[in-house]
Protein backbone atom coordinates (compact mmCIF):
# COMPACT_ATOMS: atom_id res chain seq x y z
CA UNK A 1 21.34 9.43 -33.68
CA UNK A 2 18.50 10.34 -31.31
CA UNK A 3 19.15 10.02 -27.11
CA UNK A 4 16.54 7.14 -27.52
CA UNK A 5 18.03 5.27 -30.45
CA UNK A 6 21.69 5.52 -28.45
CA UNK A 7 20.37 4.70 -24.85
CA UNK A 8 19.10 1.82 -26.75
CA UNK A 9 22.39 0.91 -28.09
CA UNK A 10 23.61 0.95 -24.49
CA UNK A 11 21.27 -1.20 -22.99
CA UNK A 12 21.86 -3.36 -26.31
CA UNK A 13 25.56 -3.79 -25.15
CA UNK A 14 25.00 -4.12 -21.31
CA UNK A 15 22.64 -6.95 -22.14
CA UNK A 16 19.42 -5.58 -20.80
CA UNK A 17 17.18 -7.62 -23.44
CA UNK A 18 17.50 -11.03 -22.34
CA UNK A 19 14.76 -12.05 -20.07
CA UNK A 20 13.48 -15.28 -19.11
CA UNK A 21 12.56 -18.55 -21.00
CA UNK A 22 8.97 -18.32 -21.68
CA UNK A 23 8.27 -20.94 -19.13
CA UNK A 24 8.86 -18.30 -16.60
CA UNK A 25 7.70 -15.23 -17.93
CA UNK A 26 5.27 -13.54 -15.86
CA UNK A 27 1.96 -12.78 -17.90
CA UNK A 28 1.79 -8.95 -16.69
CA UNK A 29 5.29 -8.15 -18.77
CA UNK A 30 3.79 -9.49 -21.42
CA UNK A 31 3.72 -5.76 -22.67
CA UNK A 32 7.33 -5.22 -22.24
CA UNK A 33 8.44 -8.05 -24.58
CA UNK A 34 9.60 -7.61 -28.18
CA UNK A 35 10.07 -11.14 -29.01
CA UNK A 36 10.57 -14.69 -28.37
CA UNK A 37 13.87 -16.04 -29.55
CA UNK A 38 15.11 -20.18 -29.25
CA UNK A 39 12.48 -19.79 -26.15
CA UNK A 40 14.31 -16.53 -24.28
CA UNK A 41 11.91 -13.09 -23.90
CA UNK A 42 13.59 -10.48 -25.60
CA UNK A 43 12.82 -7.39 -23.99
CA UNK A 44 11.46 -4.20 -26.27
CA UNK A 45 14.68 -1.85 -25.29
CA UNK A 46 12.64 1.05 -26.96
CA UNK A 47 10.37 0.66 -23.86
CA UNK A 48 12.57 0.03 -21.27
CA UNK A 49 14.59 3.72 -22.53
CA UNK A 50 11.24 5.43 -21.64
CA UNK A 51 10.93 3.86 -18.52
CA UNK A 52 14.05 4.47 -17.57
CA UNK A 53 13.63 7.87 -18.59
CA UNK A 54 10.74 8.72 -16.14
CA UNK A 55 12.60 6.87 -13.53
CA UNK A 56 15.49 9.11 -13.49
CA UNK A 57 13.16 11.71 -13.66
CA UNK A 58 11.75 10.60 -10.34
CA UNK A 59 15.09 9.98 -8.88
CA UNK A 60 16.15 13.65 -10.22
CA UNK A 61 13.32 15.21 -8.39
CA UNK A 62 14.35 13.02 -4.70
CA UNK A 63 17.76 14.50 -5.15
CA UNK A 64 16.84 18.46 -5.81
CA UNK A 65 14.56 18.02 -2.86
CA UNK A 66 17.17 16.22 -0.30
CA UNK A 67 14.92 13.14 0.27
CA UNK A 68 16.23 10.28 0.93
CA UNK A 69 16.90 6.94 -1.77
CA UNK A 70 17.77 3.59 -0.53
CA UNK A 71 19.25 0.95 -2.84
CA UNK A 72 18.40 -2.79 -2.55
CA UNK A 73 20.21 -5.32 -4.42
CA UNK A 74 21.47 -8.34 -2.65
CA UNK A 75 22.29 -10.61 -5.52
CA UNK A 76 25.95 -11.94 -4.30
CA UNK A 77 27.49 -10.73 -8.49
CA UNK A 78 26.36 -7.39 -7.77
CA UNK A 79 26.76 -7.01 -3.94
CA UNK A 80 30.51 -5.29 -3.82
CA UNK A 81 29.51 -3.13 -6.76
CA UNK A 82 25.96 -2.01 -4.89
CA UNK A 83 28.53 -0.95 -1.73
CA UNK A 84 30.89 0.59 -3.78
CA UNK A 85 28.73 2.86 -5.49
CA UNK A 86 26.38 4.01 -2.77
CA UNK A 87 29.27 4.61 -0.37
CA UNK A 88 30.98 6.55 -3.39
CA UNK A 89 27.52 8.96 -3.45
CA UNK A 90 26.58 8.76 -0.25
CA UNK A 91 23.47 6.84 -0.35
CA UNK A 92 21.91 3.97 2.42
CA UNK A 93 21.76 0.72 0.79
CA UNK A 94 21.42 -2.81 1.37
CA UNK A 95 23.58 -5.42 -0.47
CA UNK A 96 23.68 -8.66 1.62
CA UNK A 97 20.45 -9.40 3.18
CA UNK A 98 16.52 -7.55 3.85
CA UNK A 99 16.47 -7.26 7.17
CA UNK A 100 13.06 -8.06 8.19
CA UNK A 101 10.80 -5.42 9.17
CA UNK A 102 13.29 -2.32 8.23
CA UNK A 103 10.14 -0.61 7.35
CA UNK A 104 7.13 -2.31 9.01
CA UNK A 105 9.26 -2.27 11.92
CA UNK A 106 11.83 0.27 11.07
CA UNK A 107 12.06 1.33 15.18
CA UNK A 108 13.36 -1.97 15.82
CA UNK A 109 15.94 -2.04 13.07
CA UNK A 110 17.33 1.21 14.30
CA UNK A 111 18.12 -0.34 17.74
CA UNK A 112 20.61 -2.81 15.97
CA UNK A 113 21.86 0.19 13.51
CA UNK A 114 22.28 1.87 17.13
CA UNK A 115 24.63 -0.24 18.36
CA UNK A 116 26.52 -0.70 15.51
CA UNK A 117 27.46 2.83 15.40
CA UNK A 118 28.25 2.61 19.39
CA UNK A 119 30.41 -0.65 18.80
CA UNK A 120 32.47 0.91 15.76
CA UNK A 121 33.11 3.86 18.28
CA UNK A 122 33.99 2.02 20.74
CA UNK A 123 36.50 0.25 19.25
CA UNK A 124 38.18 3.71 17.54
CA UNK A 125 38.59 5.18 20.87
CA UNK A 126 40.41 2.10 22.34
CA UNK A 127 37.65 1.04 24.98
CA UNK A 128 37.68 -2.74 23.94
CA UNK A 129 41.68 -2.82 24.83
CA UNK A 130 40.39 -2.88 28.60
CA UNK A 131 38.85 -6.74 27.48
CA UNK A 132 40.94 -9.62 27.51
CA UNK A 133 41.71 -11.41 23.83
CA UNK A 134 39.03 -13.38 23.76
CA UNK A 135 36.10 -11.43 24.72
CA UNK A 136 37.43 -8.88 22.13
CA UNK A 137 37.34 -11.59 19.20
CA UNK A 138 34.21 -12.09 20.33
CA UNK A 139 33.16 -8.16 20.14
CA UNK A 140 34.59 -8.38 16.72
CA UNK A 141 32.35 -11.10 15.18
CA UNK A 142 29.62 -9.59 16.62
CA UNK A 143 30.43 -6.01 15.34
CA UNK A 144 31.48 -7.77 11.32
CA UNK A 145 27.92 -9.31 11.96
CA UNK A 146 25.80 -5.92 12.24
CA UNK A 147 28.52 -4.72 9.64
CA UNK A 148 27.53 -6.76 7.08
CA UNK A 149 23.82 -6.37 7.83
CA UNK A 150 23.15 -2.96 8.61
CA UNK A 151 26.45 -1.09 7.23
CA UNK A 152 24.89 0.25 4.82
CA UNK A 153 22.17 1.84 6.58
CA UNK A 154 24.62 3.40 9.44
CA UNK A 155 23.65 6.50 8.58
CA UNK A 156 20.07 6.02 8.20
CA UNK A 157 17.84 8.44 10.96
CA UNK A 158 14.54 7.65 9.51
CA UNK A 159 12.18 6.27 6.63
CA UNK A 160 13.73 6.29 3.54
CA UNK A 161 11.21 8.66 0.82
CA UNK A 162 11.74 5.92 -1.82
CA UNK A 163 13.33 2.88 -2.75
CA UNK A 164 15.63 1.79 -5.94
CA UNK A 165 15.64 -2.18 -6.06
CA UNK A 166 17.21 -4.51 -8.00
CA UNK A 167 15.12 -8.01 -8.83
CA UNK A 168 11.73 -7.83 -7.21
CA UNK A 169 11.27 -11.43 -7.15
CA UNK A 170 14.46 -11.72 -4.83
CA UNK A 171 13.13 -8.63 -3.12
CA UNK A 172 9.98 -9.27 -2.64
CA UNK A 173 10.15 -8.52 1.32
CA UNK A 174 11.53 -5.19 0.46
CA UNK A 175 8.57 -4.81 -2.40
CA UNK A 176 5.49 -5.94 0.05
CA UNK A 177 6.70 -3.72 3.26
CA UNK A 178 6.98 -0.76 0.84
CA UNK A 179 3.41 -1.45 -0.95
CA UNK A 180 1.90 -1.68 2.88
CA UNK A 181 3.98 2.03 3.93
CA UNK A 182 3.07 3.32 0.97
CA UNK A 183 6.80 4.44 0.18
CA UNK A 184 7.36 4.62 -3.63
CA UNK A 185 9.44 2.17 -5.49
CA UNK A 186 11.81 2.38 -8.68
CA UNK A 187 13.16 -1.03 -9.82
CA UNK A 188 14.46 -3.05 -12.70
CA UNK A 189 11.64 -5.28 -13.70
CA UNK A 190 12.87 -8.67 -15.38
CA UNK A 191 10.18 -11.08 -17.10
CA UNK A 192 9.37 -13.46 -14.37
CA UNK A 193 7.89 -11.29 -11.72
CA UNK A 194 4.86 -9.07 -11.78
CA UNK A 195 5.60 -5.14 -12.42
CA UNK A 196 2.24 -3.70 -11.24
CA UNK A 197 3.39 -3.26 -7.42
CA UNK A 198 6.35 -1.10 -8.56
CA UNK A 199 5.59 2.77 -9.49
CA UNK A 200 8.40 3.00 -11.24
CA UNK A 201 9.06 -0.08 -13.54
CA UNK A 202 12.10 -0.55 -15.44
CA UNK A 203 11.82 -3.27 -17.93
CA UNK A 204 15.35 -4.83 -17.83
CA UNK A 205 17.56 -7.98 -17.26
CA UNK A 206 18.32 -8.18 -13.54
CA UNK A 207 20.46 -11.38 -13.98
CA UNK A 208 23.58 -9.96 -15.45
CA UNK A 209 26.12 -8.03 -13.66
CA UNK A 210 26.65 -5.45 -16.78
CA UNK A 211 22.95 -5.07 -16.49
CA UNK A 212 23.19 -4.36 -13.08
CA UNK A 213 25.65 -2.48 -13.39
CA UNK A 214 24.40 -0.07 -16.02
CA UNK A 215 20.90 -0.01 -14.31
CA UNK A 216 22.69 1.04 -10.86
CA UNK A 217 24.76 4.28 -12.77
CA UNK A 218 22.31 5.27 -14.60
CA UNK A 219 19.65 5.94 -11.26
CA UNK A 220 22.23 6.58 -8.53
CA UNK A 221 23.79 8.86 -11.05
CA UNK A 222 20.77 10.63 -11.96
CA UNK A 223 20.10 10.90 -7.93
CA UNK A 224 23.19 12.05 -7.01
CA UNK A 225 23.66 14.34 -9.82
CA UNK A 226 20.93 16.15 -9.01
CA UNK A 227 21.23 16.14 -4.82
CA UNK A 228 24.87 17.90 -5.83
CA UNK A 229 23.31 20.43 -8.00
CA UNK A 230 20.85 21.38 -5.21
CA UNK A 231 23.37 21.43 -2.62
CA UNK A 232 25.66 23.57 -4.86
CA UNK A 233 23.30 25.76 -5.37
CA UNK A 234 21.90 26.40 -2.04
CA UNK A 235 25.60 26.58 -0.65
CA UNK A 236 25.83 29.73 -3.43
CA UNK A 237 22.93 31.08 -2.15
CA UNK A 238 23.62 31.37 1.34
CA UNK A 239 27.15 33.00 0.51
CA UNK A 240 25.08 35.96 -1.62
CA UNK A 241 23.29 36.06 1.58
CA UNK A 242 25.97 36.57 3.99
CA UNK A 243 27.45 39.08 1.72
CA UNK A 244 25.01 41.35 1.41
C-alpha cells in the first residue's frame, strides 16, 4: 500500500469525506468533490492527502525555522481537545472565542494578555490575600474571564508567522484580519465556504470531532516535530562548539 492510498484510509475512518448537503456547498469546492451521495458532498480524499501533504510541508518548514503557528478552532466539540494539544506542544492557540482585532489590532490585545499574566502572578505570590473575600471573588471572575479568552495566547510576544484554523466559515474574523496582514493561512476547508482566501487549503470535514481531531495531529504534529528536530539539533551544535 502506497503513503497516499493509506493516508486515504485514515481520513476514510476519521470521517473526513462527508461534506455538506448540496444546498450548501460552496461553488469554489466544487473541485474538491468526488461525489454526490442521498444529497451529501463526498469529498475526493485522494485530493485532500495532497493537500494535506503540502500543508505539513509548510508547517514543517515554520517549525525548522522557529516561527511561530497559532491554532484557531473554537467549535465547543473540539475546544478541550484544541487546549490540550497546543499546551502539550507548546503552541498559542485560541479555542473559545476570536478576539477581535488580535491582528488588526494585535497592540491592543496584548494589553489584556498583559494583565492576565500580571493577575495570575499576583495571585501565586499571595498579593490578593491583602483583599477582603469579596473583592478577591471578584479578582477571580475577572482573571477566569481573560483566562478563557486569552489563555492561550499568554505567551504570545508578537505576530504570529502563520495561522492553522479549523472551519473558515466560523472563522471568518480570523480568515479576513489575516488576508488584510498578509499572514499565511493553513486550514481545513469543508464544502460550504470558499477556499480561495486560504494558502493552504485542506479539503476536509470540519464538523466531526474525529475529523478534527485527526486534522489537528496531523499539522501540530508535523509543526512540532519539526521545531524539536531544529532545536535538537542546534542544542548539539552549540555543545561541539563549546568543546572545541
Amino acid at each position: 500500500m502506497t503513503d497516499n492510498n493509506k493516508k486515504v484510509e485514515e481520513l476514510f475512518a476519521a470521517g473526513a469525506h462527508l461534506g455538506h448537503k448540496s444546498n450548501r456547498v460552496h461553488p469554489k469546492t466544487n473541485k474538491f468533490i468526488y461525489s454526490f451521495e442521498n444529497g451529501v458532498s463526498i469529498i475526493d480524499l485522494t485530493k485532500t492527502a495532497d493537500y494535506l501533504e503540502k500543508a505539513k510541508k509548510y508547517v514543517s518548514e515554520l517549525g525548522t525555522n522557529g516561527k511561530i503557528l497559532l491554532v484557531v478552532c473554537t467549535k465547543k466539540i473540539a475546544s478541550n481537545l484544541t487546549k490540550e494539544l497546543c499546551s502539550k506542544n507548546n503552541l498559542p492557540f485560541i479555542n473559545t472565542k476570536w478576539p477581535a482585532g488580535l491582528l488588526t489590532n494585535f497592540e491592543m490585545i496584548i494589553k489584556n494578555v498583559k494583565k492576565l499574566n500580571s493577575m495570575k502572578e499576583e495571585k501565586t505570590k499571595g498579593e490578593w490575600n491583602k483583599f477582603v473575600k469579596h473583592e478577591q471573588v471578584k479578582l477571580d471572575k475577572e482573571l477566569s474571564k481573560l483566562e478563557k479568552f486569552y489563555g492561550g495566547i499568554s505567551d504570545l510576544k508578537k505576530l504570529p508567522d502563520a495561522l492553522f484554523i479549523v472551519d473558515i466559515k466560523k472563522e471568518k474574523n480570523s480568515v479576513k484580519e489575516s488576508g488584510e496582514l498578509k499572514i499565511m493561512t493553513v486550514a481545513v476547508t469543508d464544502t460550504n465556504a470558499n477556499p480561495d482566501p486560504i494558502n493552504y487549503p485542506i479539503p476536509g470535514n470540519d464538523d466531526s470531532i474525529t475529523s478534527i481531531e485527526y486534522f489537528l495531529n496531523e499539522i501540530i504534529g508535523a509543526y512540532s516535530l519539526s521545531k524539536a528536530k531544529s532545536q535538537n539539533s542546534e542544542v548539539k551544535s552549540e555543545s561541539k562548539k563549546s568543546k572545541v
